[in-house]
N, C-alpha and C. Protein backbone atom coordinates (compact mmCIF):
# COMPACT_ATOMS: atom_id res chain seq x y z
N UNK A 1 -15.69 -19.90 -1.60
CA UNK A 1 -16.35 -18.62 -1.79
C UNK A 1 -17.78 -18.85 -2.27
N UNK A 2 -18.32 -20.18 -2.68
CA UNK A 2 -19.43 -20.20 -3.22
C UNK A 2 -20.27 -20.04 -2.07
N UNK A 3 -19.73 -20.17 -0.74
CA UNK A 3 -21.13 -20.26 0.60
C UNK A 3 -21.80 -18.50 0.65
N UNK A 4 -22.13 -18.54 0.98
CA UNK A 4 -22.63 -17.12 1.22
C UNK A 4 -22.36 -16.78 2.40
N UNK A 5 -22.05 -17.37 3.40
CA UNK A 5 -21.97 -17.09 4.80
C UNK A 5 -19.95 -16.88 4.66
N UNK A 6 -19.54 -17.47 3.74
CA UNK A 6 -18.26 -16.77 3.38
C UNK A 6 -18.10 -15.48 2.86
N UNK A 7 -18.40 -15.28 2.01
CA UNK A 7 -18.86 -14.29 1.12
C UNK A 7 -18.91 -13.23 1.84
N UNK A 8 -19.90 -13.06 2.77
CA UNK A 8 -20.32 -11.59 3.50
C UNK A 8 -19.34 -11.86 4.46
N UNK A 9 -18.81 -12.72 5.23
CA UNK A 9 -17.43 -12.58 6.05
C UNK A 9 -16.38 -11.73 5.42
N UNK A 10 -16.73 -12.27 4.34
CA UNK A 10 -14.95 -11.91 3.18
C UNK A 10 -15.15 -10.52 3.20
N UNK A 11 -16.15 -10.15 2.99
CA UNK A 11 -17.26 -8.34 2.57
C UNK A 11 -16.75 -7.72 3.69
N UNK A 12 -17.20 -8.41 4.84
CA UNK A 12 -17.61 -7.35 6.12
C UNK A 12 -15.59 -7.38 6.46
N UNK A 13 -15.08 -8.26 6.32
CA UNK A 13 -13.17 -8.34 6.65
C UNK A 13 -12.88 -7.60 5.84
N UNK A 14 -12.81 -6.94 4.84
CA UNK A 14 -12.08 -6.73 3.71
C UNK A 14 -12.76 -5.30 3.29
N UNK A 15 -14.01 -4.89 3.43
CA UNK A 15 -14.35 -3.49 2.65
C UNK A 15 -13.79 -2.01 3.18
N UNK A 16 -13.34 -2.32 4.12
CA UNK A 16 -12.79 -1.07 4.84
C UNK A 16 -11.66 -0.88 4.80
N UNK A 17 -10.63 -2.00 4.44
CA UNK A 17 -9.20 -1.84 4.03
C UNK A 17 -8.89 -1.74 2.15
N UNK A 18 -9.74 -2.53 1.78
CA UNK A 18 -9.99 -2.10 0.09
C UNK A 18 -10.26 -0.92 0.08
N UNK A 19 -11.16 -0.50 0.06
CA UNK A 19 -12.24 0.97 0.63
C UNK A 19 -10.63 2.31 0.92
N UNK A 20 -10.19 1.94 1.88
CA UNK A 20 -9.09 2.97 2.18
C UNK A 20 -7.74 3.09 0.93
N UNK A 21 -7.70 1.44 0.59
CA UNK A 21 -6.38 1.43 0.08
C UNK A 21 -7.43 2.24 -1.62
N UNK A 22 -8.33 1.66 -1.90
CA UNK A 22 -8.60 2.61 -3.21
C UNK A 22 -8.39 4.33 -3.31
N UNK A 23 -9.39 4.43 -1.97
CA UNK A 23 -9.30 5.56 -2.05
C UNK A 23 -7.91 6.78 -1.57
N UNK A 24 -6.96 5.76 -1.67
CA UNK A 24 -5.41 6.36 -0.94
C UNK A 24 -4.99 6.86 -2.69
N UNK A 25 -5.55 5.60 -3.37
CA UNK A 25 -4.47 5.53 -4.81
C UNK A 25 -5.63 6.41 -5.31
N UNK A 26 -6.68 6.78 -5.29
CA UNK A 26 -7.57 7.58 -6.45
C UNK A 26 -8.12 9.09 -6.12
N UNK A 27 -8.08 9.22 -4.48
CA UNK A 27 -8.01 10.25 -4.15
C UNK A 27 -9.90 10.49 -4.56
N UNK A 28 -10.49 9.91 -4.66
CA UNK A 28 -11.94 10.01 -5.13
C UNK A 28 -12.96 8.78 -4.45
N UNK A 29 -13.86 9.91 -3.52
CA UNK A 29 -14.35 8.76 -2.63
C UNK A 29 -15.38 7.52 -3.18
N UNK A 30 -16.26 8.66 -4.27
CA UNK A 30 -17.14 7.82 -4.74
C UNK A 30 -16.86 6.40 -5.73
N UNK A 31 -15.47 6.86 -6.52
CA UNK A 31 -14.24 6.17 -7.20
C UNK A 31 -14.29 4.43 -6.27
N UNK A 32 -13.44 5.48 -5.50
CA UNK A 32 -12.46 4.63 -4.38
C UNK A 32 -13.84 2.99 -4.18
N UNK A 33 -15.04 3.62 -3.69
CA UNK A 33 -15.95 2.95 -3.21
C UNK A 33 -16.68 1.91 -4.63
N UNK A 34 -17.09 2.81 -5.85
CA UNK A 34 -17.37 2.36 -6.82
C UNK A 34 -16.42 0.74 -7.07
N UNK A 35 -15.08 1.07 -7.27
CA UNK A 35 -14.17 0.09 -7.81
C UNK A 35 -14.21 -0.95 -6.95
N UNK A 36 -14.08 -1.11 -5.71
CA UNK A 36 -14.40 -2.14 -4.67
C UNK A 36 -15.79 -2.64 -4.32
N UNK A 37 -16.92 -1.99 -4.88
CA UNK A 37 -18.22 -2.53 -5.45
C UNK A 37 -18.14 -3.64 -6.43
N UNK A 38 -17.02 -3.44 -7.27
CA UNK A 38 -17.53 -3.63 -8.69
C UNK A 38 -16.48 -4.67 -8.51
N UNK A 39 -15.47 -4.98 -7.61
CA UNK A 39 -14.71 -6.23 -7.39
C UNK A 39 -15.13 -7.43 -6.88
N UNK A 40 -16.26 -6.94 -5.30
CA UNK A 40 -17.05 -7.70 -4.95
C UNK A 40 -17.89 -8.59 -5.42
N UNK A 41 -18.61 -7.60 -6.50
CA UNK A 41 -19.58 -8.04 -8.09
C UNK A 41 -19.17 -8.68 -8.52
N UNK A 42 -17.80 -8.80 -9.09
CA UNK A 42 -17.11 -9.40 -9.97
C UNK A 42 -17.25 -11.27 -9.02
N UNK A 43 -16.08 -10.90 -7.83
CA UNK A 43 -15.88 -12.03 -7.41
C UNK A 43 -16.81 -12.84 -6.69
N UNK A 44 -18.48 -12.24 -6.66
CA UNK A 44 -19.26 -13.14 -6.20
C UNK A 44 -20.63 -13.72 -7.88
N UNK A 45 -20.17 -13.20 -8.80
CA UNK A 45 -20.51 -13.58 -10.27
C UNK A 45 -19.92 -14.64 -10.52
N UNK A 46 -18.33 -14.78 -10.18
CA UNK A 46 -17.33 -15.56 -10.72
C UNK A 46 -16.95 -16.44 -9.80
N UNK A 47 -18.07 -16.76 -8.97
CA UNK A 47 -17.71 -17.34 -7.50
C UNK A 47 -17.24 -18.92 -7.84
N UNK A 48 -18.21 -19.30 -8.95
CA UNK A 48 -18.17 -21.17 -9.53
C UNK A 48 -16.59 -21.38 -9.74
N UNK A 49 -16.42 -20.27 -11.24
CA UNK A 49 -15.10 -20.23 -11.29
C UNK A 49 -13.47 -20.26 -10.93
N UNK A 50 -13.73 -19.36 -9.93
CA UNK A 50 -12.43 -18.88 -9.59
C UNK A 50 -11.88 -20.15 -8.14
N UNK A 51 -11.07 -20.30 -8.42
CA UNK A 51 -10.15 -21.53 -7.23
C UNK A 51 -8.93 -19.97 -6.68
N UNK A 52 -9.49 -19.26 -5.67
CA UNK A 52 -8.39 -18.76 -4.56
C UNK A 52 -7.69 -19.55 -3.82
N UNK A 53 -6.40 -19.21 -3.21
CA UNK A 53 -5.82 -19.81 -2.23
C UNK A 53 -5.68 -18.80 -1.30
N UNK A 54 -5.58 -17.32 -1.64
CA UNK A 54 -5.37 -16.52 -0.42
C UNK A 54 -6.13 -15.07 -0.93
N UNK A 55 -7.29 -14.71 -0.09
CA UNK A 55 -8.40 -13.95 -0.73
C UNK A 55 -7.65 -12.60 -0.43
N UNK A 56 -6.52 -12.25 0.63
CA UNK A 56 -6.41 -10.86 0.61
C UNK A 56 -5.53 -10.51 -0.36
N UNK A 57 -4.78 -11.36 -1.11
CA UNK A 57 -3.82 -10.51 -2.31
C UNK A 57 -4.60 -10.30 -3.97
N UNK A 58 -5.70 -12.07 -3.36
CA UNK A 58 -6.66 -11.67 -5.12
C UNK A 58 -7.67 -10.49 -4.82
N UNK A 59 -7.79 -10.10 -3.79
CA UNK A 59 -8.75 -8.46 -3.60
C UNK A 59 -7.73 -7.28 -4.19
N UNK A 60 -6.64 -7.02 -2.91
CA UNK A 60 -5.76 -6.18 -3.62
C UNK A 60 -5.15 -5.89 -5.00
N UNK A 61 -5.16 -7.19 -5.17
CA UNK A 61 -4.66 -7.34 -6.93
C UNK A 61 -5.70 -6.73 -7.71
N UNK A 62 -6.95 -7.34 -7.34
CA UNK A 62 -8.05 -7.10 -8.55
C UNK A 62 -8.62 -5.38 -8.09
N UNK A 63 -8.33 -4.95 -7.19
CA UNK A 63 -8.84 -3.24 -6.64
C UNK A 63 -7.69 -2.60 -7.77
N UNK A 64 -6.20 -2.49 -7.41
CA UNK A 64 -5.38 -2.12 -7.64
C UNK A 64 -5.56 -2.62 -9.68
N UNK A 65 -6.02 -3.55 -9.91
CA UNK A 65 -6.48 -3.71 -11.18
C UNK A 65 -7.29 -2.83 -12.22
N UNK A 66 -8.28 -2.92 -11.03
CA UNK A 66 -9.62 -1.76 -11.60
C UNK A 66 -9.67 -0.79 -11.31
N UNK A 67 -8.40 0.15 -10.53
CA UNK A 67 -7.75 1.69 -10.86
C UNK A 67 -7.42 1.59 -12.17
N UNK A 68 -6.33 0.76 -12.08
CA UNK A 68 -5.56 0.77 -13.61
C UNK A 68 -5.86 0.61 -14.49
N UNK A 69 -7.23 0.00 -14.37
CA UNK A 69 -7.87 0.08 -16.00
C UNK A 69 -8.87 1.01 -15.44
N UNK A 70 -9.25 1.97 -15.00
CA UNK A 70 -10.04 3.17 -14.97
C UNK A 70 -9.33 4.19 -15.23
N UNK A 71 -7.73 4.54 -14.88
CA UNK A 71 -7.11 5.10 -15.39
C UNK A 71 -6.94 5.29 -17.07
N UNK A 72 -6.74 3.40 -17.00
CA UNK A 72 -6.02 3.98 -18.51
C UNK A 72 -6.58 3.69 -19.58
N UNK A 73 -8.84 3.52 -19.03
CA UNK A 73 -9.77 4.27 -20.09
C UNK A 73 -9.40 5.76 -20.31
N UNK A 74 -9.56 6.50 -18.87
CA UNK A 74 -8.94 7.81 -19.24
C UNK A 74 -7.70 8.21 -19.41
N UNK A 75 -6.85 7.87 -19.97
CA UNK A 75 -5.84 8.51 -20.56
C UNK A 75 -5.35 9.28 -19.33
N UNK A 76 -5.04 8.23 -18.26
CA UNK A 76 -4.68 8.75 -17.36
C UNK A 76 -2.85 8.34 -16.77
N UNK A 77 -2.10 8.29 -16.57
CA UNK A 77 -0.68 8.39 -16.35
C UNK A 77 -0.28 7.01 -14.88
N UNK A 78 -0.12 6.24 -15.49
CA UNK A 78 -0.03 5.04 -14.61
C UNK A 78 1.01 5.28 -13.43
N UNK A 79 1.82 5.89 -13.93
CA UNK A 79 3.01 6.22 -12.75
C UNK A 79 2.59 7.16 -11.70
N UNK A 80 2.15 8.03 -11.90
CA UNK A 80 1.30 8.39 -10.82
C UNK A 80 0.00 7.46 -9.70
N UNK A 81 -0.13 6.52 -10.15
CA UNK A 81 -0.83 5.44 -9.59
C UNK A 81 0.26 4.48 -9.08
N UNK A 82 1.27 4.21 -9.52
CA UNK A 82 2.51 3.36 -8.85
C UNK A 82 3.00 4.30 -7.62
N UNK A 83 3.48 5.02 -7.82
CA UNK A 83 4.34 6.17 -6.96
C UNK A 83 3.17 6.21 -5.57
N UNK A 84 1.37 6.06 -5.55
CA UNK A 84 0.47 6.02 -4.60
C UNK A 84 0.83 5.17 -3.89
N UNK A 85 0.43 3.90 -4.90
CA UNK A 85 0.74 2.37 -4.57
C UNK A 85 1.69 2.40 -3.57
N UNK A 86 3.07 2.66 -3.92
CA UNK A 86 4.23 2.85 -2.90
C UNK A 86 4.11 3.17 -1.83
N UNK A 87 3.37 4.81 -1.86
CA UNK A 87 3.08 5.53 -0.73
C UNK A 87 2.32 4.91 0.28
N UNK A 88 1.67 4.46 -0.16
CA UNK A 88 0.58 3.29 0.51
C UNK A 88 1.28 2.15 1.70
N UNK A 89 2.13 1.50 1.04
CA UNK A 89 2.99 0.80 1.35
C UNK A 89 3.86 1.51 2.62
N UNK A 90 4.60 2.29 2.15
CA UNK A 90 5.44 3.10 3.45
C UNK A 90 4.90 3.39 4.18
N UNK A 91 3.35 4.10 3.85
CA UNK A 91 2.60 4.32 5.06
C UNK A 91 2.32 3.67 5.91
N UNK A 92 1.68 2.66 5.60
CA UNK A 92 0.81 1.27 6.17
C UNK A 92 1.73 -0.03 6.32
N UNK A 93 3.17 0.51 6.64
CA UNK A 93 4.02 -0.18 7.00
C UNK A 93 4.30 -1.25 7.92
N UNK A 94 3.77 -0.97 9.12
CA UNK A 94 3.28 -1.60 10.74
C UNK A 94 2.35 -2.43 10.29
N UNK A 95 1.26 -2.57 9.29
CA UNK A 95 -0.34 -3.31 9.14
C UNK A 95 0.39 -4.19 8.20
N UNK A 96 1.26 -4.18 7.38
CA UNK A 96 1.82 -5.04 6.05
C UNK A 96 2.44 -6.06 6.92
N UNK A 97 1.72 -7.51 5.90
CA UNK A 97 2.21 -8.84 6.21
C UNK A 97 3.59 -8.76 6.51
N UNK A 98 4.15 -9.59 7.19
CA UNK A 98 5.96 -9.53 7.90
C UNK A 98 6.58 -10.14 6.98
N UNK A 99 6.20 -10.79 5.91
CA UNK A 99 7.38 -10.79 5.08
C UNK A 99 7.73 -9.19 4.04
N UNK A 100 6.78 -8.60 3.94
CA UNK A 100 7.06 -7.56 3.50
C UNK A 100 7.26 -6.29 4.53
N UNK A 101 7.65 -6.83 5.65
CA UNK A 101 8.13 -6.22 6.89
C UNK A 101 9.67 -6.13 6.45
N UNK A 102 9.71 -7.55 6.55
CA UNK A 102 11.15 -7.99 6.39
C UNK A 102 11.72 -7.48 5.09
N UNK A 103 11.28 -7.36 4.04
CA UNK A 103 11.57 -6.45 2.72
C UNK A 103 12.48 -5.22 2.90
N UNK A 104 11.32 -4.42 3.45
CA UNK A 104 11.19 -2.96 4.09
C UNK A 104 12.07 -3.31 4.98
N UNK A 105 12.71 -3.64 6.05
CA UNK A 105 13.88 -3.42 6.96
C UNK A 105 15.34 -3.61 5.87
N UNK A 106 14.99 -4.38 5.27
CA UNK A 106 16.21 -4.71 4.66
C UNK A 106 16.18 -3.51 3.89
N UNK A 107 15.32 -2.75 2.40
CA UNK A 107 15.57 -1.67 2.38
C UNK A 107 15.99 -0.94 3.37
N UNK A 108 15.56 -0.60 4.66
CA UNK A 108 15.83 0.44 5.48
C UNK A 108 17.47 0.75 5.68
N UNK A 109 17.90 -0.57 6.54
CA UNK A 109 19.10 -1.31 6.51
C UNK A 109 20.16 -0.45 5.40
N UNK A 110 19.43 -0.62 4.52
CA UNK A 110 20.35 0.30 2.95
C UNK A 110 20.73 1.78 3.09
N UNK A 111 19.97 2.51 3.85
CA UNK A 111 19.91 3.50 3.82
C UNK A 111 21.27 4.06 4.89
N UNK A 112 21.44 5.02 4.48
CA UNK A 112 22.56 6.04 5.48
C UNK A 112 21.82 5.63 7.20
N UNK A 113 23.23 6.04 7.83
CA UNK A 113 22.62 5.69 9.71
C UNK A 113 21.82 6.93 9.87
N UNK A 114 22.23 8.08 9.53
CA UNK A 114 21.44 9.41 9.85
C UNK A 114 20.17 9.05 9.01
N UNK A 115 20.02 9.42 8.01
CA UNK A 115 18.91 9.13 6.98
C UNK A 115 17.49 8.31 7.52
N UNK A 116 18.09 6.77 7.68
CA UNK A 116 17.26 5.95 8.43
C UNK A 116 16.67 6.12 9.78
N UNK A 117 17.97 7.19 10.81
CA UNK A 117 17.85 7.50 11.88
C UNK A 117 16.37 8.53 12.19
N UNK A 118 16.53 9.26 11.34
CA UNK A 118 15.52 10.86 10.61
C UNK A 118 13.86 9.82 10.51
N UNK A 119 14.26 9.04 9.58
CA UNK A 119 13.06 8.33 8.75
C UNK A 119 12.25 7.80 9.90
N UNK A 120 12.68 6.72 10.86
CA UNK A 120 12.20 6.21 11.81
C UNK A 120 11.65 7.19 12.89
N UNK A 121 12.34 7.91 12.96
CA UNK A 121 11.50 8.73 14.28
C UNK A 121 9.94 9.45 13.65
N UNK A 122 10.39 10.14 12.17
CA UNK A 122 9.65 10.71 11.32
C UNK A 122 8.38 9.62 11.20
N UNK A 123 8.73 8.33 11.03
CA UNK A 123 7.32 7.63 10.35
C UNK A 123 6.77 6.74 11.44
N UNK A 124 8.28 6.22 12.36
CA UNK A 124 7.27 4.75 13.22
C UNK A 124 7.52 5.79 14.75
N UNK A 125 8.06 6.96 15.16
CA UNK A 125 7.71 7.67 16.49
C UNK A 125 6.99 8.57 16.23
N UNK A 126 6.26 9.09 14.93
CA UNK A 126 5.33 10.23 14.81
C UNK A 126 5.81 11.20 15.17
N UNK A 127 7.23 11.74 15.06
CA UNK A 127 7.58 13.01 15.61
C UNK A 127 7.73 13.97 14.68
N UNK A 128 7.64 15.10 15.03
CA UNK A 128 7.52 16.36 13.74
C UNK A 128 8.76 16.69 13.20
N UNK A 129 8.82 17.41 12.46
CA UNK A 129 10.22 17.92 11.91
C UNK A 129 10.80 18.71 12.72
N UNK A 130 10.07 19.46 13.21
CA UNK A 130 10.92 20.37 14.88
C UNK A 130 11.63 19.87 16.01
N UNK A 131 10.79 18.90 15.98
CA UNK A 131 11.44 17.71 17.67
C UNK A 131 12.50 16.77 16.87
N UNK A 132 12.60 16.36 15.94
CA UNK A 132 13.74 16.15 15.18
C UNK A 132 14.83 16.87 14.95
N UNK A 133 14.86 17.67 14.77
CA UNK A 133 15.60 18.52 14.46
C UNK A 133 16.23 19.33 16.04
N UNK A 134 15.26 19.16 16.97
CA UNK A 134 16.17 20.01 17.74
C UNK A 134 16.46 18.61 19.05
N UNK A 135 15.82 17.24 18.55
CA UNK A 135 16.48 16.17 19.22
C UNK A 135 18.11 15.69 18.60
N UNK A 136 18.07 15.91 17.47
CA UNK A 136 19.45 15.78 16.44
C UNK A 136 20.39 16.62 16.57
N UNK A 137 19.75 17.87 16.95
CA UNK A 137 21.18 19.83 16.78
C UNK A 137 21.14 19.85 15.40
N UNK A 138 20.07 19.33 14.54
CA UNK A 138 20.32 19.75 12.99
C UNK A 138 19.27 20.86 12.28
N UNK A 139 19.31 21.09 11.39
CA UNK A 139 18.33 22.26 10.76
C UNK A 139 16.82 21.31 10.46
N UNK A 140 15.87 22.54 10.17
CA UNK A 140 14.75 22.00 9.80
C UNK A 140 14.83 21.44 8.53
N UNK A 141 15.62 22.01 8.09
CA UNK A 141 15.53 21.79 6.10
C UNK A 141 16.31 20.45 6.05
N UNK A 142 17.22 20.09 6.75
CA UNK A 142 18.34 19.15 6.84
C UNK A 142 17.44 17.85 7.41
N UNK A 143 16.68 17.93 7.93
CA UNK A 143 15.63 17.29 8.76
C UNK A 143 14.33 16.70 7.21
N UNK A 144 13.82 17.42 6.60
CA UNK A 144 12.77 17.55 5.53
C UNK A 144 13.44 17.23 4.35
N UNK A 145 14.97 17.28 3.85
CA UNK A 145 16.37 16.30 2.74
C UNK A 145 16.32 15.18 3.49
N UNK A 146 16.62 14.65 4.63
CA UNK A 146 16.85 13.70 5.05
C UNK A 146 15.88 12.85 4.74
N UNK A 147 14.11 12.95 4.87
CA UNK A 147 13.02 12.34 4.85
C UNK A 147 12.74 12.28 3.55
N UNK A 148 12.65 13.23 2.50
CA UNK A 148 12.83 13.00 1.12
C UNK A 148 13.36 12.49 0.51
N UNK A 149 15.04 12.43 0.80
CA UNK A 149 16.22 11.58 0.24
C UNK A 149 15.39 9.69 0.86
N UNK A 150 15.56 9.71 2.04
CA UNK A 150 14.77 8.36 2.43
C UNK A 150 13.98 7.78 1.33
N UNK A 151 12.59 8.56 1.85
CA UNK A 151 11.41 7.87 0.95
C UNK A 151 11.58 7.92 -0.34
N UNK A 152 12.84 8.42 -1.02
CA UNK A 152 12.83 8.49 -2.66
C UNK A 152 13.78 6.97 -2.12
N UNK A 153 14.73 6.99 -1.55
CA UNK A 153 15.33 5.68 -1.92
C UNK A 153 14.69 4.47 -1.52
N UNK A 154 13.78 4.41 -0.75
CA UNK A 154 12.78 3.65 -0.30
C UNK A 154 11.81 3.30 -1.34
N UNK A 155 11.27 4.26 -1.94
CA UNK A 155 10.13 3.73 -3.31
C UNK A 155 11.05 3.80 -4.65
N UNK A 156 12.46 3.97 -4.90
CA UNK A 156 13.05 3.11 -5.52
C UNK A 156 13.36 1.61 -5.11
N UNK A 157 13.51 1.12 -4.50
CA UNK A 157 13.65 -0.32 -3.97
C UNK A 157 12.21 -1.28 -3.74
N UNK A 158 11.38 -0.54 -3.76
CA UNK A 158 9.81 -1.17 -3.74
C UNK A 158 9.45 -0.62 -5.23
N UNK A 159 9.72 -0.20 -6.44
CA UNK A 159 9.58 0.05 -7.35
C UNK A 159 9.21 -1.64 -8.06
N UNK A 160 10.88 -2.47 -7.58
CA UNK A 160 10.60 -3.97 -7.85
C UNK A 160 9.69 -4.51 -7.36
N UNK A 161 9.35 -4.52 -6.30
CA UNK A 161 8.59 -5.60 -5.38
C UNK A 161 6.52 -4.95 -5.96
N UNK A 162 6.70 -3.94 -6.23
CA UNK A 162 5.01 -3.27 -6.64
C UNK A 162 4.62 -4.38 -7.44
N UNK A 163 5.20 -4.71 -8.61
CA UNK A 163 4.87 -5.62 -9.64
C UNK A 163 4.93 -7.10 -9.32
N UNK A 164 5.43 -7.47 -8.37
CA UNK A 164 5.58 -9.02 -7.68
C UNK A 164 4.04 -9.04 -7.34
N UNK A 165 3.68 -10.66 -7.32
CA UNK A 165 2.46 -10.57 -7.14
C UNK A 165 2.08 -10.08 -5.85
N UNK A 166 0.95 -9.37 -5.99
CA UNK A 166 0.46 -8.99 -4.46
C UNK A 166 0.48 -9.83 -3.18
N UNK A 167 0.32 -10.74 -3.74
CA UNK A 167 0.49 -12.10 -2.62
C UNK A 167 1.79 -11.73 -1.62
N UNK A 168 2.79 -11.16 -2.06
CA UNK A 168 3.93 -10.68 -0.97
C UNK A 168 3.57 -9.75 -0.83
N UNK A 169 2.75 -8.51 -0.74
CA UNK A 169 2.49 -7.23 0.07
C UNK A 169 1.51 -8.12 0.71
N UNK A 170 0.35 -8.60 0.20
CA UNK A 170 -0.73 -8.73 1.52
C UNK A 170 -1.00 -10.36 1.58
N UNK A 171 -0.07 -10.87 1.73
CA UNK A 171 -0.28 -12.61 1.80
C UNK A 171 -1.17 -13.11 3.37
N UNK A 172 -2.40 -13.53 3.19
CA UNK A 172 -2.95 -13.94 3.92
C UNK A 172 -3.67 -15.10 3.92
N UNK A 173 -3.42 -16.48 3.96
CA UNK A 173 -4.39 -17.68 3.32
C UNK A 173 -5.74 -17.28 4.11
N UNK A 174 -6.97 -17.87 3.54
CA UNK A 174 -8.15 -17.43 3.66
C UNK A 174 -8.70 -18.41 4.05
């Protein structure tokens, strides 16, 4: 990281997925952008120092860091920043390294056949709650329990894995 011609590689790879994932968990653009400024700063200050082995989980780590301590200058409620985190995760499910592919199936796997059945069309076929529901013969509401019941048992089971080092959500050697 000390080259500079690394450096702005690492910048120009990485600011638009930091950039999104901040601003997923803070909901604040100038935030979102500020904190991934101020990581960059950090890790090209501390460039002598620091020995990485894999630059996309020490980014995520240290973004997802400097929410949490911006939060909890303000007296702000960390679980609501986990519960994002998660969301994040389920969302951006397809883009997440394959071992945390493999995580996530195995949760899935856990889940009821209907439940999982609902979830998948809902998140990886993009289909609405209507075309669900009248591809199934089930109700709308039965359709919108099904996807709720899911993703609650889903970000209970990634509840563990949030706190594992980031290196298993975004493991990428550099």
């Amino acid at each position: 990281m000390k080259n500079p011609e690394i450096f702005e590689q690492t910048y120009t790879d990485y600011w638009q997925k930091l950039n999104a994932f901040s601003y997923t968990m803070t909901q604040d653009k100038d935030l979102a952008q500020n904190i991934v400024q101020d990581v960059f700063i950090d890790l090209w200050e501390r460039k002598d120092d620091l020995n990485i082995n894999a630059i996309e989980p020490y980014l995520f780590r240290a973004v997802k860091n400097q929410i949490f301590k911006h939060y909890q200058n303000n007296r702000f409620d960390k679980t609501i920043m986990e519960d994002k985190f998660e969301d994040y995760i389920i969302d951006n499910f397809s883009t997440i390294d394959p071992e945390v592919t493999d995580l996530l199936y195995s949760l899935l796997d856990k889940l009821p056949e209907k439940r999982k059945e609902v979830l998948l069309m809902y998140k990886f076929q993009d289909m609405s709650i209507d075309q669900i529901a009248d591809e199934l013969g089930i109700s709308k509401q039965t359709v919108k329990n099904q996807i709720s019941s899911a993703l609650k048992q889903l970000r209970e089971g990634l509840k563990d894995l949030t706190w594992l080092a980031p290196i298993v959500f975004f493991k990428q050697n550099f």
